[in-house]
C-alpha atoms as a PDB file:
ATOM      1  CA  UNK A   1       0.000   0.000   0.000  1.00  0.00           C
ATOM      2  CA  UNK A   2       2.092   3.090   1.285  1.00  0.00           C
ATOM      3  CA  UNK A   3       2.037   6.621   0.380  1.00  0.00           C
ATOM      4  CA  UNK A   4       2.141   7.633  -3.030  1.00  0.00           C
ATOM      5  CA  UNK A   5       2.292  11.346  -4.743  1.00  0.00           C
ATOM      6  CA  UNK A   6      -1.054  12.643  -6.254  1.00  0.00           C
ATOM      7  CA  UNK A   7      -0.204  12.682  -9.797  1.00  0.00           C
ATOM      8  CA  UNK A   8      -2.503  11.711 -12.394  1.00  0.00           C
ATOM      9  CA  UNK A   9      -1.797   8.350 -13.306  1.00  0.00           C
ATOM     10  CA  UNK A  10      -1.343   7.025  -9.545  1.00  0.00           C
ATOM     11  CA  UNK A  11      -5.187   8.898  -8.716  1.00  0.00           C
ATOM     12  CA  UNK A  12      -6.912   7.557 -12.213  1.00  0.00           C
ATOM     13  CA  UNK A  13      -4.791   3.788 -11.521  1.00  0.00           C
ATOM     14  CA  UNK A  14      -5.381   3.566  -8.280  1.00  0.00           C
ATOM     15  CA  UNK A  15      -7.749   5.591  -6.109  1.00  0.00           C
ATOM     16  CA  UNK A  16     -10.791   3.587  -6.011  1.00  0.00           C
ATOM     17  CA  UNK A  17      -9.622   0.884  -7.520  1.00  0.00           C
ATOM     18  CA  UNK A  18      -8.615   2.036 -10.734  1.00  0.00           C
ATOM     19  CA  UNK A  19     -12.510   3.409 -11.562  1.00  0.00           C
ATOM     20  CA  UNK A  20     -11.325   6.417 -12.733  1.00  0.00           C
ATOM     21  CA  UNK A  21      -9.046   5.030 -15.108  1.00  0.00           C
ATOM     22  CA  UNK A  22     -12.017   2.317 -16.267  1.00  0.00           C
ATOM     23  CA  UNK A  23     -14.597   5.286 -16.562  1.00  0.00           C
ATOM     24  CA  UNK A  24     -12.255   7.118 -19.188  1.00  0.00           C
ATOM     25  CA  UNK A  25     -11.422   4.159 -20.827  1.00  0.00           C
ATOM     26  CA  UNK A  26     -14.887   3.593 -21.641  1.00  0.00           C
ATOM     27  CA  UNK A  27     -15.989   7.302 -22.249  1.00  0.00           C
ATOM     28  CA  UNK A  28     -12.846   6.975 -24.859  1.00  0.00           C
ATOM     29  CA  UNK A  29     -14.220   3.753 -26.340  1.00  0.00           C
ATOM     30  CA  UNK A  30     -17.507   5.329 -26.929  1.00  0.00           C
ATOM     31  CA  UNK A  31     -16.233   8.736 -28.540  1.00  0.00           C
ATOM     32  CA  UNK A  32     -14.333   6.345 -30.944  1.00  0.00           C
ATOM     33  CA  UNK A  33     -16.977   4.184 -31.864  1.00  0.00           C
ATOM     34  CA  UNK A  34     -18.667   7.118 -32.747  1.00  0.00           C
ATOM     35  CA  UNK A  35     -16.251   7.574 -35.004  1.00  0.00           C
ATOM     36  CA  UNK A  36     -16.006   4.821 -36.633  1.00  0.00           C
ATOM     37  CA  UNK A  37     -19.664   4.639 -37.140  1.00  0.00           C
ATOM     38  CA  UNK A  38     -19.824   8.232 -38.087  1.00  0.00           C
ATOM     39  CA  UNK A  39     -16.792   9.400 -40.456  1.00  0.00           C
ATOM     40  CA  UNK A  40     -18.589  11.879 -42.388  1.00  0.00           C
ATOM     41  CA  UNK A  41     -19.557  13.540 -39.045  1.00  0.00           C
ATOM     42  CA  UNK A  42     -16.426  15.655 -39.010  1.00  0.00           C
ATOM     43  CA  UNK A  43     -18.147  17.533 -35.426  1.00  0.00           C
ATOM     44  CA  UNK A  44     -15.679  17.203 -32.557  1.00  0.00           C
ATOM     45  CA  UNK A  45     -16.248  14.603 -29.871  1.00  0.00           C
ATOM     46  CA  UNK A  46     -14.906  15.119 -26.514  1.00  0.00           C
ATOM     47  CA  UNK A  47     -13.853  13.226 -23.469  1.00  0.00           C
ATOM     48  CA  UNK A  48     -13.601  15.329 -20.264  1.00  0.00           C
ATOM     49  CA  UNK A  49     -11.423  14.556 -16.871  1.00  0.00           C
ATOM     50  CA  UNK A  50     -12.422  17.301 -14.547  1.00  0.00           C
ATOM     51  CA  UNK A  51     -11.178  16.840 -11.152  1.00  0.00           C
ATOM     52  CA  UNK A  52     -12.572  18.894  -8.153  1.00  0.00           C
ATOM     53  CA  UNK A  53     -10.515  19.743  -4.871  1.00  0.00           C
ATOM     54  CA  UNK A  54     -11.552  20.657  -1.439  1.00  0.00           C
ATOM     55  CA  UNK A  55      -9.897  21.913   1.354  1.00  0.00           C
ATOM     56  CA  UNK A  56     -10.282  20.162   4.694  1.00  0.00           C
ATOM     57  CA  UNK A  57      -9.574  23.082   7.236  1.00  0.00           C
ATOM     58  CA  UNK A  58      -9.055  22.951  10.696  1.00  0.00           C
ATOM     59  CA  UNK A  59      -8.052  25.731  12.583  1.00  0.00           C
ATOM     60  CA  UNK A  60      -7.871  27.968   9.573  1.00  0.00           C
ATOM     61  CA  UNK A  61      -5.333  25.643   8.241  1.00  0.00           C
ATOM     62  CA  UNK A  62      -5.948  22.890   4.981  1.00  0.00           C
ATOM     63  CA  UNK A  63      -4.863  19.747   6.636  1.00  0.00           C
ATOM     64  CA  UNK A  64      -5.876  17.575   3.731  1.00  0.00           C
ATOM     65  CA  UNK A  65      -8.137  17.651   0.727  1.00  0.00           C
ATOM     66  CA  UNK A  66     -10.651  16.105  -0.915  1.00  0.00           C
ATOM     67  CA  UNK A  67     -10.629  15.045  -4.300  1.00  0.00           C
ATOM     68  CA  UNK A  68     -13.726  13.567  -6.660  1.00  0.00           C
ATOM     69  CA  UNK A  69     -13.405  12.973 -10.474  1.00  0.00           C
ATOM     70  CA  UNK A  70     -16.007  13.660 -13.391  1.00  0.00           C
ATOM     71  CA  UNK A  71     -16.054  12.086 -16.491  1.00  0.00           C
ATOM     72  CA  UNK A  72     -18.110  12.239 -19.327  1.00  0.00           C
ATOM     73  CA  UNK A  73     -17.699  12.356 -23.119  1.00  0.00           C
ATOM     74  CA  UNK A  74     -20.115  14.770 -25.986  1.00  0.00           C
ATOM     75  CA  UNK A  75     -20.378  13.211 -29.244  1.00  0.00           C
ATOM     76  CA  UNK A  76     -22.455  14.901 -32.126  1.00  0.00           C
ATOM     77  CA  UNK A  77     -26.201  14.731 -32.143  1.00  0.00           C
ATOM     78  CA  UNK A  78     -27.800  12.101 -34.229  1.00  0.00           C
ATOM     79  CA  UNK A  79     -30.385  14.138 -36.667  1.00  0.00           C
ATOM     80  CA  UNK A  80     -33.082  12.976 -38.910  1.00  0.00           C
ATOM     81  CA  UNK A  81     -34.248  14.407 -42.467  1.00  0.00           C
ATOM     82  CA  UNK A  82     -37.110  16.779 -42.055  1.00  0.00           C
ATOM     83  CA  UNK A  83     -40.607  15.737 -42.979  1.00  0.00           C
ATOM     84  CA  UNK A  84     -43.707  17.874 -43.431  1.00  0.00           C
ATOM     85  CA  UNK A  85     -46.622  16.898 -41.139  1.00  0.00           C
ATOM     86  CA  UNK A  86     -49.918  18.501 -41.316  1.00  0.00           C
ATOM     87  CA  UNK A  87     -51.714  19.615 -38.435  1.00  0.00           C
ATOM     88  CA  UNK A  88     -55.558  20.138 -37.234  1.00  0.00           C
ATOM     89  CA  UNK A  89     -57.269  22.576 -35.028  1.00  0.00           C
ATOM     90  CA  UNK A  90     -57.090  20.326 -31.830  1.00  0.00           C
ATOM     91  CA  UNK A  91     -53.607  20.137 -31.964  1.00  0.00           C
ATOM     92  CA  UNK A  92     -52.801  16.841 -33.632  1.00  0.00           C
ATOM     93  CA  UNK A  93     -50.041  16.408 -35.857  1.00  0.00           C
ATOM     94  CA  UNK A  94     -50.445  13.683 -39.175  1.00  0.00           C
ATOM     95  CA  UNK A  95     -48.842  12.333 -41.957  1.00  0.00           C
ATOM     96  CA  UNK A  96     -49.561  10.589 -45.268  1.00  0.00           C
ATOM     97  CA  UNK A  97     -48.578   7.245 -46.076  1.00  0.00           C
ATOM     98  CA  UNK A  98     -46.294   8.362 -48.846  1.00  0.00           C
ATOM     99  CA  UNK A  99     -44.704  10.378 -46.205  1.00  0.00           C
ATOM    100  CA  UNK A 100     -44.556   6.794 -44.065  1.00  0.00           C
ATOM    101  CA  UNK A 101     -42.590   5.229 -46.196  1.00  0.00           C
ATOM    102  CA  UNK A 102     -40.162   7.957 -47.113  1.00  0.00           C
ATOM    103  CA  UNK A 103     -39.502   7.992 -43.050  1.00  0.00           C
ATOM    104  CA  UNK A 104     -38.622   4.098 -43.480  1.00  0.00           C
ATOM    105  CA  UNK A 105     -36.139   4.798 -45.819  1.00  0.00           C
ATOM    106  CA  UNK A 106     -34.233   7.361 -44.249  1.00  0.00           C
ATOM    107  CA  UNK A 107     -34.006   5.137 -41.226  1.00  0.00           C
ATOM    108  CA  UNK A 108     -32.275   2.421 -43.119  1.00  0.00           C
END
């Protein structure tokens, strides 16, 4: 065990069992699946390791700190074509069948 300096590959390896480390792994993964599933999407994707510190004061001194991670990743919204849809008096939104299977197609 021991004492080990707060750098950023002993907290992501280590604290909490290596969590950290997993969580960015896998915000990574999905940011390049994205990718890979998305190449003509030439948007940015992001993966963001934001740590937070907190002193622990006693006295008016900081005797220690406290440290929590967030991660997260932002990949490019997923958009559909446009379609016209008609709507009535009470509020209720339609379309025609033609308009039906146009939908279908785009979705393939």
């Amino acid at each position: 065990m021991g004492i080990k300096q707060a750098t950023l590959q002993n907290i992501a390896a280590e604290l909490d069992n290596g969590k950290i480390q997993t969580a960015f792994a896998k915000e990574m993964e999905r940011v390049l699946k994205d990718c890979l599933n998305r190449p003509s999407n030439k948007k940015k994707r992001t993966v963001t390791l934001v740590f937070s510190v907190m002193p622990e004061a006693h006295e008016g001194q900081c005797e220690s700190i406290r440290l929590a991670a967030d991660i997260k990743s932002s990949i490019p919204a997923r958009t559909s074509t446009e379609y016209p849809l008609g709507i009535n008096i009470n509020g209720q939104a339609w379309f025609t069948v033609e308009d039906d299977a146009e939908m279908q197609r785009a979705l393939q």
